[in-house]
Protein backbone atom coordinates (compact mmCIF):
# COMPACT_ATOMS: atom_id res chain seq x y z
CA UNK A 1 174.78 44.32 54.77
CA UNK A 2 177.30 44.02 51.43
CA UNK A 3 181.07 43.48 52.35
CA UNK A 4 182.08 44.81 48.58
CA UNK A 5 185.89 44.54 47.79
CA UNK A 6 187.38 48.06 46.53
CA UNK A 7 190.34 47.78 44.05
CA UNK A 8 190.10 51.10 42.11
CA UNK A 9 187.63 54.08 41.02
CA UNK A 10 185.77 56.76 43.17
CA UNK A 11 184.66 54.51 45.77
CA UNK A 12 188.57 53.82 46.02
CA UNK A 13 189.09 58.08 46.43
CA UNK A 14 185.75 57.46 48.71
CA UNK A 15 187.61 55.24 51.23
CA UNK A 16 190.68 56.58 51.50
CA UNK A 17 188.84 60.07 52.11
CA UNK A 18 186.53 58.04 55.33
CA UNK A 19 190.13 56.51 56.47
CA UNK A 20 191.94 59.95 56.59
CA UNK A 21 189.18 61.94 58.15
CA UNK A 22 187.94 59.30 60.76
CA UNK A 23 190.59 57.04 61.46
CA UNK A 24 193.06 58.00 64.12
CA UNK A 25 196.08 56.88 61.97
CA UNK A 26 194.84 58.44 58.78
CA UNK A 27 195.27 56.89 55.39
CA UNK A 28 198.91 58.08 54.79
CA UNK A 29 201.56 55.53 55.44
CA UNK A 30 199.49 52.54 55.63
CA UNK A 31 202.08 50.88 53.40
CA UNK A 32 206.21 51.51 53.03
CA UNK A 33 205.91 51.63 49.22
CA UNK A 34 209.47 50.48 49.19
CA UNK A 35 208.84 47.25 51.32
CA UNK A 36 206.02 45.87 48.53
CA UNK A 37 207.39 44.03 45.95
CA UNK A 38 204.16 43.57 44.27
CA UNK A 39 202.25 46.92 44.79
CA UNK A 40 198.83 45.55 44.10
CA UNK A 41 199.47 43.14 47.07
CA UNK A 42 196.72 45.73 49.06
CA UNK A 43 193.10 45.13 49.50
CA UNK A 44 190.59 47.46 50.80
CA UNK A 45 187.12 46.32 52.13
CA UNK A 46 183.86 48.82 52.14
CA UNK A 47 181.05 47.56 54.28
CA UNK A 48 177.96 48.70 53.30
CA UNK A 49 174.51 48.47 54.58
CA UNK A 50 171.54 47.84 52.39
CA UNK A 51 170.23 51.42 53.39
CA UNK A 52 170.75 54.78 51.02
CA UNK A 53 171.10 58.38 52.39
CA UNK A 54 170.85 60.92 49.68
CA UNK A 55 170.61 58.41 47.22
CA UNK A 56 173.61 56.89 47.51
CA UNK A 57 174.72 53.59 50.05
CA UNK A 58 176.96 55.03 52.79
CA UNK A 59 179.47 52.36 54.60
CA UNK A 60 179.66 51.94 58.53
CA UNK A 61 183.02 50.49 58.52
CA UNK A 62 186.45 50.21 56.07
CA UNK A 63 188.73 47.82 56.25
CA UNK A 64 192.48 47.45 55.18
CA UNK A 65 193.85 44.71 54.90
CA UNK A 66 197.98 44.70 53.46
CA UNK A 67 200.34 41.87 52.65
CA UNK A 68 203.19 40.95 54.76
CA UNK A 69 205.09 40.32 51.84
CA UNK A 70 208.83 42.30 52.82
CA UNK A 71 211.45 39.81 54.31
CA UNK A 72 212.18 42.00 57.14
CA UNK A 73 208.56 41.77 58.66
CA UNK A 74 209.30 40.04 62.10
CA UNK A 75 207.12 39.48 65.02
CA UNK A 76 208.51 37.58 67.61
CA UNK A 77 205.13 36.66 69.02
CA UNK A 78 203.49 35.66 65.51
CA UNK A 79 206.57 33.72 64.41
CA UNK A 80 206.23 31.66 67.90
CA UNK A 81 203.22 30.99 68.04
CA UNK A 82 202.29 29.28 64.06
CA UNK A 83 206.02 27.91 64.53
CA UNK A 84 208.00 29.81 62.39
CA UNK A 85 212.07 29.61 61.79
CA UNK A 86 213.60 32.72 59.46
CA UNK A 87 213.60 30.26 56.37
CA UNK A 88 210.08 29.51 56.97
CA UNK A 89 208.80 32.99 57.80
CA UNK A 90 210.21 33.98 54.59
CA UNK A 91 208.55 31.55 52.49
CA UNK A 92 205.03 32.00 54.02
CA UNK A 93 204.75 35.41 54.45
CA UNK A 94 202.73 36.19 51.43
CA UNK A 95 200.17 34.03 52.89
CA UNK A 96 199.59 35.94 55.80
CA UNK A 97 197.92 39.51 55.99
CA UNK A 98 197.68 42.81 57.86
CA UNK A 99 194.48 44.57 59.05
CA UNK A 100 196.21 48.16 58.91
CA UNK A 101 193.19 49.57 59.74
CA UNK A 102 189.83 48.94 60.96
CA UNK A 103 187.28 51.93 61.24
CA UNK A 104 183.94 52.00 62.68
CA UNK A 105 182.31 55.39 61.26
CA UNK A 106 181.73 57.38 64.87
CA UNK A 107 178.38 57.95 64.51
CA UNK A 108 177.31 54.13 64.05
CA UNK A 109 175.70 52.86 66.58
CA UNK A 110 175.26 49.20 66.05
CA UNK A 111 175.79 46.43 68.96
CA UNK A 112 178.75 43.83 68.00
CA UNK A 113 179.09 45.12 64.31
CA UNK A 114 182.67 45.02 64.86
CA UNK A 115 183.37 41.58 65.31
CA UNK A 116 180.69 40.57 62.97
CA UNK A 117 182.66 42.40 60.26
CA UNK A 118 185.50 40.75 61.43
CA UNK A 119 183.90 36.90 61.14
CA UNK A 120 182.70 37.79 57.82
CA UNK A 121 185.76 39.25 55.86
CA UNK A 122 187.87 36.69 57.52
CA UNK A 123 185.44 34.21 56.14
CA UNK A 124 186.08 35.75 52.70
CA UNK A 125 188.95 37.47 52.45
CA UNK A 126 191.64 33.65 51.18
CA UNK A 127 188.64 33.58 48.11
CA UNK A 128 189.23 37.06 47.25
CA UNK A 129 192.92 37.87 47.56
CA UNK A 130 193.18 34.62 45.24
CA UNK A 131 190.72 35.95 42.63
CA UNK A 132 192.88 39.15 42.52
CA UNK A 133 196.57 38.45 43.44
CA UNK A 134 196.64 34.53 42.73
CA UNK A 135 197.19 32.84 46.04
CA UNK A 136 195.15 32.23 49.11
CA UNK A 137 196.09 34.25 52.56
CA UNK A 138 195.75 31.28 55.62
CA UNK A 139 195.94 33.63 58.27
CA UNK A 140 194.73 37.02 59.42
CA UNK A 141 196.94 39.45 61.97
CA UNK A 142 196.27 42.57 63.49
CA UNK A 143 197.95 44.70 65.99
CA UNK A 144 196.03 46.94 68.77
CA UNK A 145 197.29 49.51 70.22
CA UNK A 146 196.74 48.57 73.75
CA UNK A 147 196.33 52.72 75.82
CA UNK A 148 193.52 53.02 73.21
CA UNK A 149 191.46 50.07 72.45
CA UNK A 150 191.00 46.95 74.36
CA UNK A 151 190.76 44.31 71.67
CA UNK A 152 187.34 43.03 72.63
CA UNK A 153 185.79 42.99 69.02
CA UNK A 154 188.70 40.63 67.81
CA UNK A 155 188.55 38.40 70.30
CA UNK A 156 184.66 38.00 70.13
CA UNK A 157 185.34 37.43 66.13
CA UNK A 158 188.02 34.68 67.33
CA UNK A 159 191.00 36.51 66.97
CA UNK A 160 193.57 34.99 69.13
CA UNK A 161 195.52 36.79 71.40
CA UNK A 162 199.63 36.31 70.94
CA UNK A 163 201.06 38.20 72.38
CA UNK A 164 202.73 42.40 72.51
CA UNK A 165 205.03 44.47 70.27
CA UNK A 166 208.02 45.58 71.78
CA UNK A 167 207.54 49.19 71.44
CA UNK A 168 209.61 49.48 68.36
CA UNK A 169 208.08 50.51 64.54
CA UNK A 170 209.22 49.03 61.12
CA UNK A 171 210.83 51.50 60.22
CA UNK A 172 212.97 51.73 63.66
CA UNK A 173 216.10 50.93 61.38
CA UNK A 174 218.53 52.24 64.57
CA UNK A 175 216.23 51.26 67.60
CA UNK A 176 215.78 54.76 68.11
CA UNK A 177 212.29 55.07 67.69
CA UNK A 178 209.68 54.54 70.55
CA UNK A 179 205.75 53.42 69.63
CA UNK A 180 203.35 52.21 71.48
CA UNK A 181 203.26 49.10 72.58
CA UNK A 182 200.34 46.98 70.36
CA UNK A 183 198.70 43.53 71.40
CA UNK A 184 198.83 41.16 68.67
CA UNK A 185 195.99 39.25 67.39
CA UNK A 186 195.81 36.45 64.63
């Protein structure tokens, strides 16, 4: 299996195309535009197996993986747990990134693939983002959505468990908006 980082050309069109039709969230407003200040801060992972089908290798899973990097990114839980003050959160953030979205294709059938993904980007991902954006991440967060999936692949990578949204979205800019409620893993 190849974990290949995707930064532009058709396999780029390729993944976004396996996100929209297979993911439940889609591809479309992985990332408020307006909330990037450096809009390369994205990086996309394609994990391939070493097998072809019609000539061509075909990926089991996607990754995406988006900077924190917008002041207003809180998380109560996150922030208590590393240790974080406003000042501090501020400074760090860039360090620290998202895994928008995580897709299985539905039909692979392959026992703990999930959370060996998960070891081995995490493993890779600091080298990478430096290569491309010029600074390391140190830490890893994701946020499952709790009536749908149980979490069980993150915490058999060693993801740990810190805690639950509150229900609200980012872009809840009058608390009017209800989501669901996500656990949060780092």
């Amino acid at each position: 299996m190849e974990i290949k980082a995707i930064h532009d050309g058709e396999l780029l069109g390729f993944f976004k195309c396996l996100i929209h039709c297979y993911h439940y969230l889609g591809f479309s407003g992985t990332v408020p535009k307006s909330k990037i200040k450096n809009q390369n801060d994205k990086l996309k992972f394609k994990v391939i197996f070493a097998f072809c089908i019609l000539s061509f290798d075909f990926p089991p899973a996607c990754l995406l993986f988006a900077l924190n990097s917008f002041q207003g990114w809180k998380s109560a839980p996150r922030d208590d747990f590393i240790g974080w003050d406003d000042r501090a959160r501020k400074a760090n953030l860039k360090f620290l990134t998202n895994n928008m979205r995580f897709l299985i294709l539905p039909w692979v059938r392959v026992p703990h693939l999930a959370s060996h993904i998960l070891g081995r980007v995490a493993r890779r991902i600091s080298s990478d983002w430096m290569e491309k954006y010029g600074h390391p991440i140190y830490l890893l967060e994701t946020f499952v959505e709790r009536e749908r999936f149980q979490g069980i692949c993150y915490q058999a990578a060693n993801w740990i468990y810190v805690g639950q949204t509150k229900g609200r979205s980012r872009n809840d800019r009058y608390n009017s908006l209800k989501v669901a409620i996500k656990d949060i893993y780092l």
